[in-house]
N, C-alpha and C. Protein backbone atom coordinates (compact mmCIF):
# COMPACT_ATOMS: atom_id res chain seq x y z
N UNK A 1 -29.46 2.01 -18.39
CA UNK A 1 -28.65 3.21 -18.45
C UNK A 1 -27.20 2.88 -18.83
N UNK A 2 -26.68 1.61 -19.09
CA UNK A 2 -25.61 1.46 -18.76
C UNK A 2 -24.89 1.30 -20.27
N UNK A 3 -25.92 1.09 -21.19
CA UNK A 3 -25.89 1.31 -22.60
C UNK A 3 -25.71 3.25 -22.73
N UNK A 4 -26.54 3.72 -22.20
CA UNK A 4 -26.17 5.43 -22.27
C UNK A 4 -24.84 5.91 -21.86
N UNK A 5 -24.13 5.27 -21.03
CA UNK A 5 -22.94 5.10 -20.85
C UNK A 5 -21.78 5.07 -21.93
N UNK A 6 -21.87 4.24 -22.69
CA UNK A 6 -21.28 3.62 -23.95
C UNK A 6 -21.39 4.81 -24.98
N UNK A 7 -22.28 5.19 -24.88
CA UNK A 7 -22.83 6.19 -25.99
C UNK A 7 -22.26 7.91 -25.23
N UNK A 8 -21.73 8.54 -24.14
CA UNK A 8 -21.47 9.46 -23.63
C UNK A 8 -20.04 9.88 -24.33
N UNK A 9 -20.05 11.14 -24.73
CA UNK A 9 -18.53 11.60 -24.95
C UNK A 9 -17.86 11.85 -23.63
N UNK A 10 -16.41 11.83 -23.50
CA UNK A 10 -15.64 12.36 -22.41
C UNK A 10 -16.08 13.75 -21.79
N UNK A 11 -16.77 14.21 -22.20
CA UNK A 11 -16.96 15.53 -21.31
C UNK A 11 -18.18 15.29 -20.33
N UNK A 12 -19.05 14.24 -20.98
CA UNK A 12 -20.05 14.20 -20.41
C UNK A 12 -19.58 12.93 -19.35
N UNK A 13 -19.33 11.87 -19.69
CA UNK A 13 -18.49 11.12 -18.55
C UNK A 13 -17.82 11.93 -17.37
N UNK A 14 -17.06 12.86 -17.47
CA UNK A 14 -16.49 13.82 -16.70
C UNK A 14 -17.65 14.47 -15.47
N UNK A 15 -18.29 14.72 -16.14
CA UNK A 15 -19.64 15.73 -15.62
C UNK A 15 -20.30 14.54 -14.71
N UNK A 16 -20.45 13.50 -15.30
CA UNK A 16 -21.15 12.22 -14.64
C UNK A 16 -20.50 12.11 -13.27
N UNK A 17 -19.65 11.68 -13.61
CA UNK A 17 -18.42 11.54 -12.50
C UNK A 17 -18.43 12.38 -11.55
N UNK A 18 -18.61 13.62 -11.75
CA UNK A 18 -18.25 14.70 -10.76
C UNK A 18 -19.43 14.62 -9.97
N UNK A 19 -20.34 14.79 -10.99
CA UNK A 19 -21.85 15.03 -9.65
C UNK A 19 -22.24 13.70 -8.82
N UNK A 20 -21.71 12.86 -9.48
CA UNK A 20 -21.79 11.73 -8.01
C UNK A 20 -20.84 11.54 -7.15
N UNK A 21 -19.67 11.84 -7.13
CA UNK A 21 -18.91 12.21 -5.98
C UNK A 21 -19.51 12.39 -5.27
N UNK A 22 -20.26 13.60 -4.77
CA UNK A 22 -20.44 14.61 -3.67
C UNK A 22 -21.54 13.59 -2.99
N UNK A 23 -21.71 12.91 -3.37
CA UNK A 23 -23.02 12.01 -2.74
C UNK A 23 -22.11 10.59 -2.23
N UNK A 24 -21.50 10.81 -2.27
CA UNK A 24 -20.52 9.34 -1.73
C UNK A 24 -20.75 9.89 -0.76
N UNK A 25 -20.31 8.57 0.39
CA UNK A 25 -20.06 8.46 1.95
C UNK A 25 -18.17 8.63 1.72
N UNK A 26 -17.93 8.80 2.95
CA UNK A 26 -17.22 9.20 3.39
C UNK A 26 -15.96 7.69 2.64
N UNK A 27 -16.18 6.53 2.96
CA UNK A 27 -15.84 5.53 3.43
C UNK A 27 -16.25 5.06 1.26
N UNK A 28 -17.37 5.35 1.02
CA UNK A 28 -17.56 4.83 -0.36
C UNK A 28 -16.09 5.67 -1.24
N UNK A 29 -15.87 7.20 -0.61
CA UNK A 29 -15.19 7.87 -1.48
C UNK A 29 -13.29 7.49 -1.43
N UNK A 30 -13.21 6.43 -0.22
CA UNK A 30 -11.74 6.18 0.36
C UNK A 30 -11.60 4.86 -0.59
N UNK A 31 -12.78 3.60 -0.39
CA UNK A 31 -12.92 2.56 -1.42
C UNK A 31 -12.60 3.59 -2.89
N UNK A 32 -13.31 3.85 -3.49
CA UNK A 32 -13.01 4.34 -5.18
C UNK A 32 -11.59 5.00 -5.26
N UNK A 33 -11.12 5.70 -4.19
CA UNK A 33 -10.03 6.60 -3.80
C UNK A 33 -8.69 5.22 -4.27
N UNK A 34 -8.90 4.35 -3.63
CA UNK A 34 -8.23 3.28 -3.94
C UNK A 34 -8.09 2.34 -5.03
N UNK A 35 -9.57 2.40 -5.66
CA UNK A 35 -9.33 1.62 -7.08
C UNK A 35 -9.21 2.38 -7.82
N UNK A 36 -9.36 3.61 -7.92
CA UNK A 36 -8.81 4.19 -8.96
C UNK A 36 -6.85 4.22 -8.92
N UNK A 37 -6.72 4.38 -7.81
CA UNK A 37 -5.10 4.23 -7.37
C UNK A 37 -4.11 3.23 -8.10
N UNK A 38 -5.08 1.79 -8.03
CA UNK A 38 -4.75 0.80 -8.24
C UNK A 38 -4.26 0.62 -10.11
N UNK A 39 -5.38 1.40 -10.20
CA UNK A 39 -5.40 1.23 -11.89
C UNK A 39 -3.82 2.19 -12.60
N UNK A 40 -3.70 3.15 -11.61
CA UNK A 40 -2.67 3.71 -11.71
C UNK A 40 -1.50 3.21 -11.88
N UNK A 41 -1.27 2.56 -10.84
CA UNK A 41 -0.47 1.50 -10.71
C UNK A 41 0.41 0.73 -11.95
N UNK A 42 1.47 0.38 -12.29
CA UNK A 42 1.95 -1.00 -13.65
C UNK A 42 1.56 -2.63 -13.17
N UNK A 43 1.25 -3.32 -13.61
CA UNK A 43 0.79 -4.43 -13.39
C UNK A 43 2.01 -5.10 -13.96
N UNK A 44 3.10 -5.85 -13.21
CA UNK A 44 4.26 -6.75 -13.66
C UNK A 44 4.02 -7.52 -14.44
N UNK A 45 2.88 -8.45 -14.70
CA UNK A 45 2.55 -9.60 -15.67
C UNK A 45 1.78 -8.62 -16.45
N UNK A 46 1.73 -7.56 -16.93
CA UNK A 46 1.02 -7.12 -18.49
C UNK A 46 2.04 -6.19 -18.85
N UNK A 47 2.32 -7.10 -20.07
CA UNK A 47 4.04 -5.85 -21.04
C UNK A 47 2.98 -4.87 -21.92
N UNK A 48 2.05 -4.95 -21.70
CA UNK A 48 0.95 -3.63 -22.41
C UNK A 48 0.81 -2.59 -21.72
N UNK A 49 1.08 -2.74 -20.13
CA UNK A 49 0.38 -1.38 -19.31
C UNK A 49 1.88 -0.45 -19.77
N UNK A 50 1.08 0.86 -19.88
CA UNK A 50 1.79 1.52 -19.84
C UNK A 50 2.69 2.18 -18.72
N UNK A 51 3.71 3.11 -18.70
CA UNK A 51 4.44 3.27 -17.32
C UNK A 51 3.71 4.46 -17.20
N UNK A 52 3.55 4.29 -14.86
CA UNK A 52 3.23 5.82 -14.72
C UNK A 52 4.19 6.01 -14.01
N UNK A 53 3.81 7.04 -13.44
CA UNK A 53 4.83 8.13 -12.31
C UNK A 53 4.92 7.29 -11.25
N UNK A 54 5.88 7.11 -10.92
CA UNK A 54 6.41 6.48 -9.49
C UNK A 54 6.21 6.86 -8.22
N UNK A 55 5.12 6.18 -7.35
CA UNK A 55 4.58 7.63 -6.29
C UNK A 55 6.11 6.92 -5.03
N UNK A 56 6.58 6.11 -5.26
CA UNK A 56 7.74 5.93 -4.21
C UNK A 56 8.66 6.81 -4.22
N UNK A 57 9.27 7.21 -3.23
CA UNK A 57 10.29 7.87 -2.97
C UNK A 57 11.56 7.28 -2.91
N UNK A 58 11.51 5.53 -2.42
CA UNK A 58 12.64 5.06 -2.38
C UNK A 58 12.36 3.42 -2.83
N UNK A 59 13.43 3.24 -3.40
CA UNK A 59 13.32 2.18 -4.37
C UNK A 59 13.58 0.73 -3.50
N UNK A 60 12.52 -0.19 -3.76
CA UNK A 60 12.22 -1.55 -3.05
C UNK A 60 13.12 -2.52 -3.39
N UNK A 61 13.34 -3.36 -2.62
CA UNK A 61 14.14 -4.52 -2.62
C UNK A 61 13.44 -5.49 -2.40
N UNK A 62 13.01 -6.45 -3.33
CA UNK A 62 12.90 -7.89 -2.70
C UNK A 62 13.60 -8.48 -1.73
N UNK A 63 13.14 -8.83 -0.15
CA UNK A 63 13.60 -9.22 0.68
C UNK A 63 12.91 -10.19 1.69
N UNK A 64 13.01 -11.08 2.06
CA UNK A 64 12.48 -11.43 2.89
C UNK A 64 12.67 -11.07 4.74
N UNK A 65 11.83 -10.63 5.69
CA UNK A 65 12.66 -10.43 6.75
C UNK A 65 11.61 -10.71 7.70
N UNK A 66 11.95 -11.51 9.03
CA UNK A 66 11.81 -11.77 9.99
C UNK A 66 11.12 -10.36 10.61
N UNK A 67 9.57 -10.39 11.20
CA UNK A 67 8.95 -9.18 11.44
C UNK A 67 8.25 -9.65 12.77
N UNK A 68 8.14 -9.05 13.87
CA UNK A 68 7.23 -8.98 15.18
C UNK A 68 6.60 -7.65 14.63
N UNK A 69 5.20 -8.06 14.67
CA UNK A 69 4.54 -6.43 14.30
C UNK A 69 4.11 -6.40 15.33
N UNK A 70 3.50 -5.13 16.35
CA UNK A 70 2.73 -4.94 17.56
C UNK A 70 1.58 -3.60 17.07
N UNK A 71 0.56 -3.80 17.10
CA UNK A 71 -0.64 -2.81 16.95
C UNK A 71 -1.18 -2.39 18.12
N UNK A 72 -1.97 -1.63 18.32
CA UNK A 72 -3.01 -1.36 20.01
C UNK A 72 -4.03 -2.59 20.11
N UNK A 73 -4.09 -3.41 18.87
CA UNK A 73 -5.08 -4.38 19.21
C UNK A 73 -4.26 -5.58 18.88
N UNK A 74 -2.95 -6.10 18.51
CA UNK A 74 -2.92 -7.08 17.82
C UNK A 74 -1.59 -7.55 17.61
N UNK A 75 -0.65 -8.52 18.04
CA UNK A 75 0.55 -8.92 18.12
C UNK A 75 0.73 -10.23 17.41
N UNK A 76 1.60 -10.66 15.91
CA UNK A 76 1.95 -11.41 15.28
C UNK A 76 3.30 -11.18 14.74
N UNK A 77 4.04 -12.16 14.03
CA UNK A 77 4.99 -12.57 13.34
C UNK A 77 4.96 -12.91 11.92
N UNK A 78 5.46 -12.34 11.08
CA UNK A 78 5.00 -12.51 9.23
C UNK A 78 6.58 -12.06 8.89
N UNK A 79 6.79 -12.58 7.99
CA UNK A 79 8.14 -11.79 6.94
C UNK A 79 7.41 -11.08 6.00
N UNK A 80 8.68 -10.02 6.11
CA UNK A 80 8.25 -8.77 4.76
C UNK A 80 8.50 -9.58 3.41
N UNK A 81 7.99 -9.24 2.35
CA UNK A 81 8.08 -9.58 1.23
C UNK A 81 8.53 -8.68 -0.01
N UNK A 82 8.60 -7.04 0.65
CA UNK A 82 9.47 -6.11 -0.46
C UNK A 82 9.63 -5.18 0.65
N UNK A 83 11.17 -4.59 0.42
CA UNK A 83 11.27 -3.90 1.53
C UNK A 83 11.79 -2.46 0.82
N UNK A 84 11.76 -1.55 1.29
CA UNK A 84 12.72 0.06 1.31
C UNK A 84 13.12 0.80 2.13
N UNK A 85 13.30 2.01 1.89
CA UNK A 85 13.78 2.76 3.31
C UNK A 85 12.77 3.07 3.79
N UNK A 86 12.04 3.50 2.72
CA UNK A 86 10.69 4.24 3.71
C UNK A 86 9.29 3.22 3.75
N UNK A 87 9.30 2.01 3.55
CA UNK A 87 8.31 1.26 4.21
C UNK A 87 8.67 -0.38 4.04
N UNK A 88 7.44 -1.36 4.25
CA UNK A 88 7.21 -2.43 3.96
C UNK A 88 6.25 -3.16 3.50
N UNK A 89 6.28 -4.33 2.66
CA UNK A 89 5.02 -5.11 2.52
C UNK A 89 5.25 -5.81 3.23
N UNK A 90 3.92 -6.86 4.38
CA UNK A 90 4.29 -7.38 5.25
C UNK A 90 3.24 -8.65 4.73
N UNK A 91 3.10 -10.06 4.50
CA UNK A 91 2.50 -11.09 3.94
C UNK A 91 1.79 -11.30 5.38
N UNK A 92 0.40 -11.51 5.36
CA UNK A 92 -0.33 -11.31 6.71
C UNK A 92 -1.74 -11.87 6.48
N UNK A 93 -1.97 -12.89 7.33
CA UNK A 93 -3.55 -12.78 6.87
C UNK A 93 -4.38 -12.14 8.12
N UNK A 94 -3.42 -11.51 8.67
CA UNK A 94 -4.27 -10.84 10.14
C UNK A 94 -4.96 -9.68 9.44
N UNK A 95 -6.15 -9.61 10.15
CA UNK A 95 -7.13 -8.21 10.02
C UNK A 95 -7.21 -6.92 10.51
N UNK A 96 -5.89 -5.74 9.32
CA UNK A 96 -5.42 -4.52 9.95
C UNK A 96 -6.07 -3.75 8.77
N UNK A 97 -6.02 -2.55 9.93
CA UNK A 97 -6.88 -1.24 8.93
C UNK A 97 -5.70 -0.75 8.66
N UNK A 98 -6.40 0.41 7.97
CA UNK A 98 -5.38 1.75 6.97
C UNK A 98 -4.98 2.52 7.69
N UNK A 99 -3.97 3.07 8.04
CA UNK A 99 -4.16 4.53 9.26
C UNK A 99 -3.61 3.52 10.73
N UNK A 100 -3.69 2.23 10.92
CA UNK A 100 -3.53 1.82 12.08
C UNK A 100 -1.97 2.09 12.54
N UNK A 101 -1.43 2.58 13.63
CA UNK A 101 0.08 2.53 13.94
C UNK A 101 0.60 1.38 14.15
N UNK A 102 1.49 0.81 13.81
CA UNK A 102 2.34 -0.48 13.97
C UNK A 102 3.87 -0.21 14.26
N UNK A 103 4.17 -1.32 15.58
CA UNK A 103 5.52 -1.12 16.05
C UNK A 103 6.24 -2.23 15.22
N UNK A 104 7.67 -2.25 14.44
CA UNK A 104 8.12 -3.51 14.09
C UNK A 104 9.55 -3.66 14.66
N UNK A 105 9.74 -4.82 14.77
CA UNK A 105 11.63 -5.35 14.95
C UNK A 105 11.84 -6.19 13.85
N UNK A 106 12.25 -6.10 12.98
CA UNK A 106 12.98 -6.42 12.13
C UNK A 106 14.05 -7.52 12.41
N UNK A 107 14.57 -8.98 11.79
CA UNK A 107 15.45 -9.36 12.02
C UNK A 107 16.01 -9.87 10.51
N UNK A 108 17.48 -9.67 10.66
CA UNK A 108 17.45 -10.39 9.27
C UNK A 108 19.16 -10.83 9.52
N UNK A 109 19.74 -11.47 8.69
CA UNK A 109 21.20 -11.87 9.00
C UNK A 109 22.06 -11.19 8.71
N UNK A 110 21.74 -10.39 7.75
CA UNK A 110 22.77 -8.92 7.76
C UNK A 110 22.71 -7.54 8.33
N UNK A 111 22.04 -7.83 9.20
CA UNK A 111 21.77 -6.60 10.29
C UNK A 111 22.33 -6.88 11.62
N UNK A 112 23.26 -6.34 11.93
CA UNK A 112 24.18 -6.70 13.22
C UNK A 112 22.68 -6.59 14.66
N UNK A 113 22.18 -5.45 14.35
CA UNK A 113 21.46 -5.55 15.64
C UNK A 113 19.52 -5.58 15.08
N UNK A 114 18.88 -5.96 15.68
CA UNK A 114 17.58 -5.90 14.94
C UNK A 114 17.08 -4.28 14.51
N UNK A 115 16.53 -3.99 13.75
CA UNK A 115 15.84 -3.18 13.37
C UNK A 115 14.29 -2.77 13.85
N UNK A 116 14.30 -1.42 14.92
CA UNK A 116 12.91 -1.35 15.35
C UNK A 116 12.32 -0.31 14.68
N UNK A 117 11.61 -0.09 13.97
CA UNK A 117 10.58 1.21 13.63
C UNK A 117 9.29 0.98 13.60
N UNK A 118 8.75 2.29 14.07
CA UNK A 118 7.16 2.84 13.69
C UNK A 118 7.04 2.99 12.63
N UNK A 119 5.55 2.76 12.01
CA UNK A 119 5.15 3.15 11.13
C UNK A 119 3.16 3.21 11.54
N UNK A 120 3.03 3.29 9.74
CA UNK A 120 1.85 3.61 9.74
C UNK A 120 1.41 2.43 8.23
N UNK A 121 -0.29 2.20 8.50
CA UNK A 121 -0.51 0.68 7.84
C UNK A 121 -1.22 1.81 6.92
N UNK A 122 -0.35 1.69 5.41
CA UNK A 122 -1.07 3.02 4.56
C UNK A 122 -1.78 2.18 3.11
N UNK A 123 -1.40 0.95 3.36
CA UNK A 123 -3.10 -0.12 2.52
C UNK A 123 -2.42 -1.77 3.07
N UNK A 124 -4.15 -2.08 2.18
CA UNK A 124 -4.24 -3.58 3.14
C UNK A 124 -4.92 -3.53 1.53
N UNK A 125 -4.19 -5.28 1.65
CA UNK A 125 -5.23 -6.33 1.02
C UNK A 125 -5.39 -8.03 0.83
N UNK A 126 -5.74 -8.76 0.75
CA UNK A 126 -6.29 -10.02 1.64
C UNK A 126 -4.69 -10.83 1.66
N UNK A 127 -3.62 -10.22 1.00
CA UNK A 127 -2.62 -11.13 0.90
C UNK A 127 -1.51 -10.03 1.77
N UNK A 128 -1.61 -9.26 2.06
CA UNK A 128 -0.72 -8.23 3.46
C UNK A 128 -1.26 -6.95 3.48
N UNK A 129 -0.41 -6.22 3.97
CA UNK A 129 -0.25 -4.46 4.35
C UNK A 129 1.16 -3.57 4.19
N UNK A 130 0.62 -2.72 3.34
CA UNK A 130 2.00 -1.91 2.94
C UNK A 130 2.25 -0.77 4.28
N UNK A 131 2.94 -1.14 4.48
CA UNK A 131 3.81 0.19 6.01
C UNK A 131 4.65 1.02 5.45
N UNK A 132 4.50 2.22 6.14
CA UNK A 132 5.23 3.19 6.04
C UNK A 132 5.60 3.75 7.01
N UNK A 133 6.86 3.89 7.11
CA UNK A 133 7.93 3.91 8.49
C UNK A 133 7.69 5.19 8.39
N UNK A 134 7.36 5.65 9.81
CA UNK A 134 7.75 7.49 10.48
C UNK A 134 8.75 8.05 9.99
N UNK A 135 9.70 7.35 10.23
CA UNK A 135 10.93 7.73 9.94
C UNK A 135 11.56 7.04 8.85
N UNK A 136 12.50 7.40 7.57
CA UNK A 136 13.61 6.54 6.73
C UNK A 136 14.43 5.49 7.51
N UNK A 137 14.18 4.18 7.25
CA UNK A 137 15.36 3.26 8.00
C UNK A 137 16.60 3.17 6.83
N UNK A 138 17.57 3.48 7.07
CA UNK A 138 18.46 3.55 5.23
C UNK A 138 19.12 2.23 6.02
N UNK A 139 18.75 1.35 7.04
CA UNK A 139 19.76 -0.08 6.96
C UNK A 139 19.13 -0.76 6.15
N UNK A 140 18.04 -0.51 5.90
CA UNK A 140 17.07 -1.86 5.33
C UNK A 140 17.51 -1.31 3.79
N UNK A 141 17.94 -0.53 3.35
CA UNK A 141 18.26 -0.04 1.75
C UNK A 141 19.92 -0.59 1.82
N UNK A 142 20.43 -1.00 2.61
CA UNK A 142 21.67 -1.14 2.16
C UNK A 142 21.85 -2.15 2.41
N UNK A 143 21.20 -3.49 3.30
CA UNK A 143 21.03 -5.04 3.47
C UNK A 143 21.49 -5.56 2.36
């Protein structure tokens, strides 16, 4: 079938697409939910991808920073590796879900006092987890 594929116009690809949705699991439709995301995405090492829409709200800083994360199951230490106001990447090889709440303190040398916020773990993948703070921290945008 996968040759019939090749051979389908866009409308019919479309149609394909749609009627197998509804037959995903719950959990199959959050996986695809994500690689399709991904593809969205610009890839830094390819000067071919084209640009999309920027789903950030606030613009990242390469930073490194001193992190205590605390979960309901799970207490470690990692530095962030890109930071903003409204979240973090955190370099981790600990095993956190999507949706999980995370407490952090922040330390870094230009922050007079540490930095604590909530957030929420809104993707994972085998090299960290991107957080997104409850709230805007605007110290970590002006570090």
């Amino acid at each position: 079938m996968e040759n019939d594929f090749d051979r389908m116009r866009i409308a019919e690809l479309q149609a394909r697409i749609l009627e197998i949705i509804p037959t995903l699991s719950e959990e199959q439709m959050r996986t695809l939910l994500r690689g399709l995301d991904k593809w969205q995405q610009p890839k830094s090492d390819d000067a071919e991808q084209p640009e999309f829409y920027e789903k950030r709200r606030y613009s990242r800083k390469e930073m490194s920073i001193y992190t205590i994360c605390e979960t309901e199951t799970d207490n470690f230490r990692e530095y962030t590796k890109n930071t903003s106001s409204g979240g973090v990447f955190i370099e981790t090889a600990s095993a956190m879900s999507v949706d999980e709440e995370v407490f952090m303190t922040l330390f870094h040398a230009s922050f007079d006092t540490p930095i604590r916020a909530r957030g929420k773990i809104i993707w994972v993948s085998p090299k960290g987890m991107g957080v997104e703070f409850n709230n805007p921290v605007s110290r970590i945008s002006s570090a």
